[in-house]
PDB file of N, CA and C in Angstrom:
ATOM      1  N   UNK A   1     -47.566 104.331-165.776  1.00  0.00           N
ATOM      2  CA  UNK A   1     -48.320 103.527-164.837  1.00  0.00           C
ATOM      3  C   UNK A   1     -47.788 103.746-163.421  1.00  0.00           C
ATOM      4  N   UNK A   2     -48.593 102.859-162.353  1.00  0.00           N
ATOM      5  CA  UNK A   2     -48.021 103.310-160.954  1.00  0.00           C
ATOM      6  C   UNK A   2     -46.992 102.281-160.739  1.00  0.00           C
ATOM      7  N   UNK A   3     -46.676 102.505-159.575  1.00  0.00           N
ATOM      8  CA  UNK A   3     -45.711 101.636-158.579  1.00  0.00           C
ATOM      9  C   UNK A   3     -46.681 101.717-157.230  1.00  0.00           C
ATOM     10  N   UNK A   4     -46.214 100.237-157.335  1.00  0.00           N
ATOM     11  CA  UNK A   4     -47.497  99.896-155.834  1.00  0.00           C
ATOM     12  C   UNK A   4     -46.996  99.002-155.093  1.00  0.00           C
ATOM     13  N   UNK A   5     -47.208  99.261-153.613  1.00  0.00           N
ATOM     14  CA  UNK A   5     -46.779  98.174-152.557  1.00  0.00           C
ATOM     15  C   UNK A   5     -48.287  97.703-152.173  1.00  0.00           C
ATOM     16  N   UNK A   6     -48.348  96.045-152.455  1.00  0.00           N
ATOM     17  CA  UNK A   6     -49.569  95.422-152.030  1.00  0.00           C
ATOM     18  C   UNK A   6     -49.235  94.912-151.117  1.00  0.00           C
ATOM     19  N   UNK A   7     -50.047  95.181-149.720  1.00  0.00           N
ATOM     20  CA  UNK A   7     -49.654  94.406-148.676  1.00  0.00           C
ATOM     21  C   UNK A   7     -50.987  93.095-148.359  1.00  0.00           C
ATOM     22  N   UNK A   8     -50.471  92.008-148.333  1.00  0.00           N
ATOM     23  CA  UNK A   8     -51.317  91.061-147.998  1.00  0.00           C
ATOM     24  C   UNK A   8     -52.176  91.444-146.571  1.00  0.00           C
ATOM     25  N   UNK A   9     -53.058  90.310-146.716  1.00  0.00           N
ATOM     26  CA  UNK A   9     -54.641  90.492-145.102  1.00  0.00           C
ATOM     27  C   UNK A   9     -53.796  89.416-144.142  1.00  0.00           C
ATOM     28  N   UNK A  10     -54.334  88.935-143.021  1.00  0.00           N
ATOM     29  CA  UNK A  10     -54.109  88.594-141.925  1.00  0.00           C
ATOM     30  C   UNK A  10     -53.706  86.592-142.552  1.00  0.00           C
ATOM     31  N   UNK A  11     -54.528  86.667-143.603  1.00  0.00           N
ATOM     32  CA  UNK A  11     -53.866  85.321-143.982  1.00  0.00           C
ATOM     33  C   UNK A  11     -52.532  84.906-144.808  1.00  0.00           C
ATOM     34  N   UNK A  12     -51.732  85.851-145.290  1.00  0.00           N
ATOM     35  CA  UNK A  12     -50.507  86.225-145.413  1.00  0.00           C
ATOM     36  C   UNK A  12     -50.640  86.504-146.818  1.00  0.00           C
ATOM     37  N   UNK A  13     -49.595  86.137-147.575  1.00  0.00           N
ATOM     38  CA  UNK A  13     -49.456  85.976-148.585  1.00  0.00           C
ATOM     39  C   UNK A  13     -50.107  84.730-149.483  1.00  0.00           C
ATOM     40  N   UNK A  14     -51.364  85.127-149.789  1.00  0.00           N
ATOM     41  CA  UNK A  14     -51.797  83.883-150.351  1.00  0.00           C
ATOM     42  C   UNK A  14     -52.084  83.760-152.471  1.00  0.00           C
ATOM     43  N   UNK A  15     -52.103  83.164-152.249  1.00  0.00           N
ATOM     44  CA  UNK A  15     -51.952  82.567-153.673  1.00  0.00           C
ATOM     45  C   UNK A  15     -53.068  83.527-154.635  1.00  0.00           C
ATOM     46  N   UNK A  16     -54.079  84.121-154.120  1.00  0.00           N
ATOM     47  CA  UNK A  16     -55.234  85.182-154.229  1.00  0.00           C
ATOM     48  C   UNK A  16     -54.376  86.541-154.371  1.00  0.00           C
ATOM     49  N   UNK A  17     -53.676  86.919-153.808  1.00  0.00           N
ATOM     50  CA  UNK A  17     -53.120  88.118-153.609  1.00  0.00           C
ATOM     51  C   UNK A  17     -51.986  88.340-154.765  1.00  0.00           C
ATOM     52  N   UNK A  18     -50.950  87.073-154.961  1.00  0.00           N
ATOM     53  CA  UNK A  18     -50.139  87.015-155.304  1.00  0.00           C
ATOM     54  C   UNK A  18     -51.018  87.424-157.088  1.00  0.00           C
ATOM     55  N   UNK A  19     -52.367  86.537-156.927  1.00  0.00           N
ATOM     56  CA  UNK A  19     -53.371  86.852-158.748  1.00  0.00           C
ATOM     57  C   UNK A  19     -53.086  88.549-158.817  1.00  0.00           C
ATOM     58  N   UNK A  20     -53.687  88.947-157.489  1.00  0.00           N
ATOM     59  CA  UNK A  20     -54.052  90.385-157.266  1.00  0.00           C
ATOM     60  C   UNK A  20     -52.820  91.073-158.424  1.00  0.00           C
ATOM     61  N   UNK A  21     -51.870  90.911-157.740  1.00  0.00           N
ATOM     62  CA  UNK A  21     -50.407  91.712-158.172  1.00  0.00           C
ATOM     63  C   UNK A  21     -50.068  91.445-159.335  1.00  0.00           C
ATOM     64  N   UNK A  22     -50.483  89.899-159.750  1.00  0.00           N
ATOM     65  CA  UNK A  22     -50.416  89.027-161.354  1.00  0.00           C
ATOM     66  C   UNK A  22     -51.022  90.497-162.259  1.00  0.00           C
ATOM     67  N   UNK A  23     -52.282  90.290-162.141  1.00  0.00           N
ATOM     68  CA  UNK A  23     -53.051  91.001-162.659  1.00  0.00           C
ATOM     69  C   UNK A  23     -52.726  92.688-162.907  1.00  0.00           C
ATOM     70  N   UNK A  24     -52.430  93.612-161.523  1.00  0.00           N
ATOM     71  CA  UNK A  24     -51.676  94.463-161.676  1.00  0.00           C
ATOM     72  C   UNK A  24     -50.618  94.827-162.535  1.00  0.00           C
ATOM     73  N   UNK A  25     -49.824  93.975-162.280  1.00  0.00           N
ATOM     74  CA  UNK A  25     -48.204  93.671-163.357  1.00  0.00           C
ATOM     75  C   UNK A  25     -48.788  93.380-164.343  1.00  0.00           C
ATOM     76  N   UNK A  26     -50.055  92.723-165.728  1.00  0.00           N
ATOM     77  CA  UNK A  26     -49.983  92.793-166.470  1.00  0.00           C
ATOM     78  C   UNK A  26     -50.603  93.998-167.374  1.00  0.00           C
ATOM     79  N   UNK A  27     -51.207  94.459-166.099  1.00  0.00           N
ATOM     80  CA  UNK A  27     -51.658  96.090-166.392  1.00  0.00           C
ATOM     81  C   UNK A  27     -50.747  97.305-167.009  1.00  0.00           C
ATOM     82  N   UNK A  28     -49.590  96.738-166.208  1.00  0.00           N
ATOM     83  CA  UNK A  28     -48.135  97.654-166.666  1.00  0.00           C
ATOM     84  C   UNK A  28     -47.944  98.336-165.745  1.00  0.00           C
ATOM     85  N   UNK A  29     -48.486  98.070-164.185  1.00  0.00           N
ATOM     86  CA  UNK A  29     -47.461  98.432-162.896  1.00  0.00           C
ATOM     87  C   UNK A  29     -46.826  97.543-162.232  1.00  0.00           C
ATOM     88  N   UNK A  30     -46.020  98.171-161.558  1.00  0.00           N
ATOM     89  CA  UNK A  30     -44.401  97.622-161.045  1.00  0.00           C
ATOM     90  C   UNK A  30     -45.586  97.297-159.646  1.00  0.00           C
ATOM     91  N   UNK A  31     -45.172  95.956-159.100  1.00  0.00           N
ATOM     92  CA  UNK A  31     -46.148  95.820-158.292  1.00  0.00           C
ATOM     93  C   UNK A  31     -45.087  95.129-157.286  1.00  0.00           C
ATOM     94  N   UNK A  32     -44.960  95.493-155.611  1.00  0.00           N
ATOM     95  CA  UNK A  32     -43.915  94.954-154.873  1.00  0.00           C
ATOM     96  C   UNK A  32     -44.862  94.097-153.399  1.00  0.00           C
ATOM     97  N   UNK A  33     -44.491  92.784-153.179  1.00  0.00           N
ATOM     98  CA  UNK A  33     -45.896  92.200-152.319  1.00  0.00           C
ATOM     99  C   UNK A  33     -44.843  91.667-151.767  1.00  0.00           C
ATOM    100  N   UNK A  34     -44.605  92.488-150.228  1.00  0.00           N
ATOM    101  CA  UNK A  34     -43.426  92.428-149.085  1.00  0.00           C
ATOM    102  C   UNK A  34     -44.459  90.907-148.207  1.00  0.00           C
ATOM    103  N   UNK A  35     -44.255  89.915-148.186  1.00  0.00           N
ATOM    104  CA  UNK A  35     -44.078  89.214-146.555  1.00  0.00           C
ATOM    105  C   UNK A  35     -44.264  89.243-145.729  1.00  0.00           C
ATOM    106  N   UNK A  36     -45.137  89.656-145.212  1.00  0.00           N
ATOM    107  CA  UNK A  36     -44.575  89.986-143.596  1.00  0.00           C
ATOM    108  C   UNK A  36     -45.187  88.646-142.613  1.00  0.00           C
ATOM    109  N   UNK A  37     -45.137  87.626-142.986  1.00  0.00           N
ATOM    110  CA  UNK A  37     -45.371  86.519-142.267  1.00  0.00           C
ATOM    111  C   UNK A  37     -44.504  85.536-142.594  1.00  0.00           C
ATOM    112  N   UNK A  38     -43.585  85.760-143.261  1.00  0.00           N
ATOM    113  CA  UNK A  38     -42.429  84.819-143.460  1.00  0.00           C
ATOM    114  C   UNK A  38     -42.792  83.637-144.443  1.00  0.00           C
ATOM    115  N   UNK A  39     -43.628  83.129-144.566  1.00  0.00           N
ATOM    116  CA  UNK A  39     -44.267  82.269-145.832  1.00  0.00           C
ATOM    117  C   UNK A  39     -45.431  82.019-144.868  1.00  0.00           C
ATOM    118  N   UNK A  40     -45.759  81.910-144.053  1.00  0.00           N
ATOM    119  CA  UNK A  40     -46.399  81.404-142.901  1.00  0.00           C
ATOM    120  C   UNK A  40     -48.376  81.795-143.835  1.00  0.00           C
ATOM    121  N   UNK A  41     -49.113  80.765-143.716  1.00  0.00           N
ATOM    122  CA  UNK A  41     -50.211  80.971-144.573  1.00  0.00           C
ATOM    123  C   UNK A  41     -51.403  80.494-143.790  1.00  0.00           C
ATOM    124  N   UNK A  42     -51.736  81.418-142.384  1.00  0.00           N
ATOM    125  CA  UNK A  42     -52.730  80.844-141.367  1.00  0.00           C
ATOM    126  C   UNK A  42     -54.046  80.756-142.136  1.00  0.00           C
ATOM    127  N   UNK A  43     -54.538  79.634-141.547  1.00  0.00           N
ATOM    128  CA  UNK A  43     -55.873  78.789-142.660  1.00  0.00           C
ATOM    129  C   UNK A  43     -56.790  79.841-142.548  1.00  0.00           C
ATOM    130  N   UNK A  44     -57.444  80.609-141.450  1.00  0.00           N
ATOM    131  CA  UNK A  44     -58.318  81.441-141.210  1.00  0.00           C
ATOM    132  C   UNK A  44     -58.081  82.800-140.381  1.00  0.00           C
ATOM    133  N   UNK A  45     -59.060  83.752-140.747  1.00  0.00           N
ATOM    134  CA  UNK A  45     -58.630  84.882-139.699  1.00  0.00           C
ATOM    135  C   UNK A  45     -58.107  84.993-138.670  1.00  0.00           C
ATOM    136  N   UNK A  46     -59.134  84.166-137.345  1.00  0.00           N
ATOM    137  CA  UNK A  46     -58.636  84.152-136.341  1.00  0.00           C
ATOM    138  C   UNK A  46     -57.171  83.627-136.316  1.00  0.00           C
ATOM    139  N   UNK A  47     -56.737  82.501-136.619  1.00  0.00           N
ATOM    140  CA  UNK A  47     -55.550  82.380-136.681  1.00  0.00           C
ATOM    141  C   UNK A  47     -54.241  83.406-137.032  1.00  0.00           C
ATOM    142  N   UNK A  48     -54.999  84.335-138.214  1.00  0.00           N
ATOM    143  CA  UNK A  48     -53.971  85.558-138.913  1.00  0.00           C
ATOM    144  C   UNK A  48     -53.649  86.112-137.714  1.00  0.00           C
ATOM    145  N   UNK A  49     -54.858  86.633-136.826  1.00  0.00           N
ATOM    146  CA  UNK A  49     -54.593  87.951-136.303  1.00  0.00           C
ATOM    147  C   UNK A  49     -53.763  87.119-134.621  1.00  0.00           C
ATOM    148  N   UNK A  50     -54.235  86.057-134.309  1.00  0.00           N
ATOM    149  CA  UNK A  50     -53.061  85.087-133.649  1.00  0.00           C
ATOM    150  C   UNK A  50     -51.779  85.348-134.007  1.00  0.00           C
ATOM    151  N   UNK A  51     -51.417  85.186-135.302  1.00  0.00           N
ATOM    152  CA  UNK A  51     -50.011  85.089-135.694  1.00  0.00           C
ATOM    153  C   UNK A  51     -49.690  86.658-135.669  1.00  0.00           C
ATOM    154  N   UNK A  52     -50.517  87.828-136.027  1.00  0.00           N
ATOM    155  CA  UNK A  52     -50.517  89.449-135.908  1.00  0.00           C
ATOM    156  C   UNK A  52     -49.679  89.397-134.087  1.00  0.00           C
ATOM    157  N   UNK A  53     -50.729  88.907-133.461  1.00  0.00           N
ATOM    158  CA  UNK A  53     -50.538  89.075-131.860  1.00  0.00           C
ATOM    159  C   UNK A  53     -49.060  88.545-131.248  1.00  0.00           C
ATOM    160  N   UNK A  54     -48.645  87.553-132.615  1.00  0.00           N
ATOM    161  CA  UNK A  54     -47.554  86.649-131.720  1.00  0.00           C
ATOM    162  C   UNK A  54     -45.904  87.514-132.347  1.00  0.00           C
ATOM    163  N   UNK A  55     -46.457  87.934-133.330  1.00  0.00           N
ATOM    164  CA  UNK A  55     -45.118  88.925-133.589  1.00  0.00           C
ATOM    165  C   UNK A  55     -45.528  90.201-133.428  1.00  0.00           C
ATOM    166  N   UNK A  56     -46.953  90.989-133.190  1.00  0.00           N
ATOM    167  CA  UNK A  56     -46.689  92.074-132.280  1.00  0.00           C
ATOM    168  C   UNK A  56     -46.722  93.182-133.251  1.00  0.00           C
ATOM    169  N   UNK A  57     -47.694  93.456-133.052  1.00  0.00           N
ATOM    170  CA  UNK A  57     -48.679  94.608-134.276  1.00  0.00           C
ATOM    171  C   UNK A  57     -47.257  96.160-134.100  1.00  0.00           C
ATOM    172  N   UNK A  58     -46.468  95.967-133.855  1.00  0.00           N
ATOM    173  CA  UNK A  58     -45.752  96.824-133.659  1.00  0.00           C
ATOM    174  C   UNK A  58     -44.714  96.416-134.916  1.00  0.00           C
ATOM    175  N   UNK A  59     -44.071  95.275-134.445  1.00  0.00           N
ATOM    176  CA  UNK A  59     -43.135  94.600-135.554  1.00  0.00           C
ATOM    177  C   UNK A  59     -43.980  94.749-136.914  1.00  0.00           C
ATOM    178  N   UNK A  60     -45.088  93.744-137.276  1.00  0.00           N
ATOM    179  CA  UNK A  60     -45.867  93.947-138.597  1.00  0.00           C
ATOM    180  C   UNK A  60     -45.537  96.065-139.444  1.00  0.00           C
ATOM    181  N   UNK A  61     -46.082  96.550-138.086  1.00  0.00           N
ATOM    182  CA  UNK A  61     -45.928  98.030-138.847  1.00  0.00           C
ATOM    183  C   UNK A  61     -44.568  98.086-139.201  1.00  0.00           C
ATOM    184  N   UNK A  62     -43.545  97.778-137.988  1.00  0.00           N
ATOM    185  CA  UNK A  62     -42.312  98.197-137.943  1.00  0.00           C
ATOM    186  C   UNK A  62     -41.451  97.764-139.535  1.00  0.00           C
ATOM    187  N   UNK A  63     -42.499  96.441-139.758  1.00  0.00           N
ATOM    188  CA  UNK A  63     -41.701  96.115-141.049  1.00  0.00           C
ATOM    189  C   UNK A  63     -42.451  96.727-142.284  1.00  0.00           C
ATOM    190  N   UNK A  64     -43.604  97.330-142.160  1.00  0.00           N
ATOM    191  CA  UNK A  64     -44.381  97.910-143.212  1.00  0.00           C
ATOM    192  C   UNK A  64     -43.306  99.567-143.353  1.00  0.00           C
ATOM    193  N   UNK A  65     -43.398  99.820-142.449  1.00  0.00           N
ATOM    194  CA  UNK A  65     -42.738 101.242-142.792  1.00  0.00           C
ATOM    195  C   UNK A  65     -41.605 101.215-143.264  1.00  0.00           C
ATOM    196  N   UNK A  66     -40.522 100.200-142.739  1.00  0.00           N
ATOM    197  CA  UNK A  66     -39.324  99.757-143.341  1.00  0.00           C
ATOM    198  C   UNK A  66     -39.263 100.050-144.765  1.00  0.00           C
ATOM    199  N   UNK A  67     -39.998  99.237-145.498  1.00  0.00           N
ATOM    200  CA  UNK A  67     -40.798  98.840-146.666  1.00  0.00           C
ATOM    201  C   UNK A  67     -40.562  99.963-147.550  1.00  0.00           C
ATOM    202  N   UNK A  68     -42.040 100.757-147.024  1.00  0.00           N
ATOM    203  CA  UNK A  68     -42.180 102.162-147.771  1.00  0.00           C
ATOM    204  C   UNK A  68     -40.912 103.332-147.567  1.00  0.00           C
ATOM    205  N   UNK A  69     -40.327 103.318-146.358  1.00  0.00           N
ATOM    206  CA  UNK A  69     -39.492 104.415-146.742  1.00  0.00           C
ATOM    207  C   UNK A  69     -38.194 103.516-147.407  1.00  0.00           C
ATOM    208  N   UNK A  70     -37.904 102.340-147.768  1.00  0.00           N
ATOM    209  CA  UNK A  70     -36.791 102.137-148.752  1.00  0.00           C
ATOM    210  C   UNK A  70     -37.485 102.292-150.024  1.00  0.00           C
ATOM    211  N   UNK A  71     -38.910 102.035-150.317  1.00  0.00           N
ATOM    212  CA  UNK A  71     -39.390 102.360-151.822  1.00  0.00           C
ATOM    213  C   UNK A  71     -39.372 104.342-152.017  1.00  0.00           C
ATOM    214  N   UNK A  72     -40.111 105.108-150.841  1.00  0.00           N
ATOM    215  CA  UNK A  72     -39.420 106.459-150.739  1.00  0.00           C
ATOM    216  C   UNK A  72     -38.162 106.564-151.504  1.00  0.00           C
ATOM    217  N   UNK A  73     -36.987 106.066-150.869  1.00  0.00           N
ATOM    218  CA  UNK A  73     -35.556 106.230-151.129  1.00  0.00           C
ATOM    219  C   UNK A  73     -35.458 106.239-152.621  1.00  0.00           C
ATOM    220  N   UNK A  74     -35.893 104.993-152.827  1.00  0.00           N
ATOM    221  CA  UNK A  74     -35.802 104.652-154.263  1.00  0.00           C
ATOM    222  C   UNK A  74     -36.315 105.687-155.253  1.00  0.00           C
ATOM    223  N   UNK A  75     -37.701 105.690-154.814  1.00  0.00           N
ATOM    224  CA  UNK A  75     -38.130 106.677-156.009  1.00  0.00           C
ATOM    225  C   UNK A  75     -37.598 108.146-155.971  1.00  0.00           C
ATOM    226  N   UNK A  76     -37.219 108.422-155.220  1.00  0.00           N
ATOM    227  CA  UNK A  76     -36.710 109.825-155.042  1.00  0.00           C
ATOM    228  C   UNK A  76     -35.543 110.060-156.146  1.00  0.00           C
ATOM    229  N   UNK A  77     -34.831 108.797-156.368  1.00  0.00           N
ATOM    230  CA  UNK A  77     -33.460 108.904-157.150  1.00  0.00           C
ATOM    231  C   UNK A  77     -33.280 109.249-158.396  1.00  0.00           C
ATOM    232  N   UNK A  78     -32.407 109.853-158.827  1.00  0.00           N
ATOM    233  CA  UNK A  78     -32.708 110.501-160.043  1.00  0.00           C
ATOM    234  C   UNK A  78     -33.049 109.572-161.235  1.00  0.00           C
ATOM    235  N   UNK A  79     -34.222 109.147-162.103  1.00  0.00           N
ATOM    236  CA  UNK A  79     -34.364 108.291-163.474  1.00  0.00           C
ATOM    237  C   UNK A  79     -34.950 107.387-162.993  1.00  0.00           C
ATOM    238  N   UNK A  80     -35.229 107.607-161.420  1.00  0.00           N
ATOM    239  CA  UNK A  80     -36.233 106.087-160.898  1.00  0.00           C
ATOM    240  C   UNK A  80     -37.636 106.931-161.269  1.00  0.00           C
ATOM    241  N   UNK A  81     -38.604 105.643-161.468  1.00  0.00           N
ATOM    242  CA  UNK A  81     -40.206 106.185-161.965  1.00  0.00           C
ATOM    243  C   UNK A  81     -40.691 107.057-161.191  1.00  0.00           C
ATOM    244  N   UNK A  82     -40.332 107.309-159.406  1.00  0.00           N
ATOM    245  CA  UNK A  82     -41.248 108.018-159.033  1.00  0.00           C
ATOM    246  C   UNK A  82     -40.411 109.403-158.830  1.00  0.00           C
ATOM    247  N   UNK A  83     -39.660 109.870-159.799  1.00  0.00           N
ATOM    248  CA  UNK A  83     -38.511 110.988-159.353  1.00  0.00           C
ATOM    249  C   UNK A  83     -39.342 111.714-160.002  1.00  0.00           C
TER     250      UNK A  83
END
């Protein structure tokens, strides 16, 4: 099966997403759903992309790439799934 980074929409991590990955994981992939709003759960879009604007579409990536190149690292290693 795969290994997958689900990244949540502008309303963060919501309880919908978290099914998303439920569902995934009982599929039989390794499913990893990074944060990037700190728990923070803005009621509506506009608000998301408010909270996008207030930490700065730079940071959001800055922590997405973070992300993927430590899962990179990982899988690269010898006996990890994605070696």
């Amino acid at each position: 099966m795969a290994e997958v980074i689900l990244f949540h929409h502008v309303q963060g991590l919501t309880d919908g997403v978290r099914a998303l990955a439920d569902e995934l994981e009982q599929a039989g992939h390794v499913v990893h759903t990074p944060d990037f709003f700190a728990g923070k759960l803005p009621p509506d879009i506009p608000s998301g992309m408010e909270l996008v604007q207030r930490l700065g579409q730079e940071t959001v990536n800055q922590r997405a790439d973070e992300l993927v190149g430590a899962c990179r690292r990982i899988w690269s290693m010898p006996g990890s799934p994605g070696a």
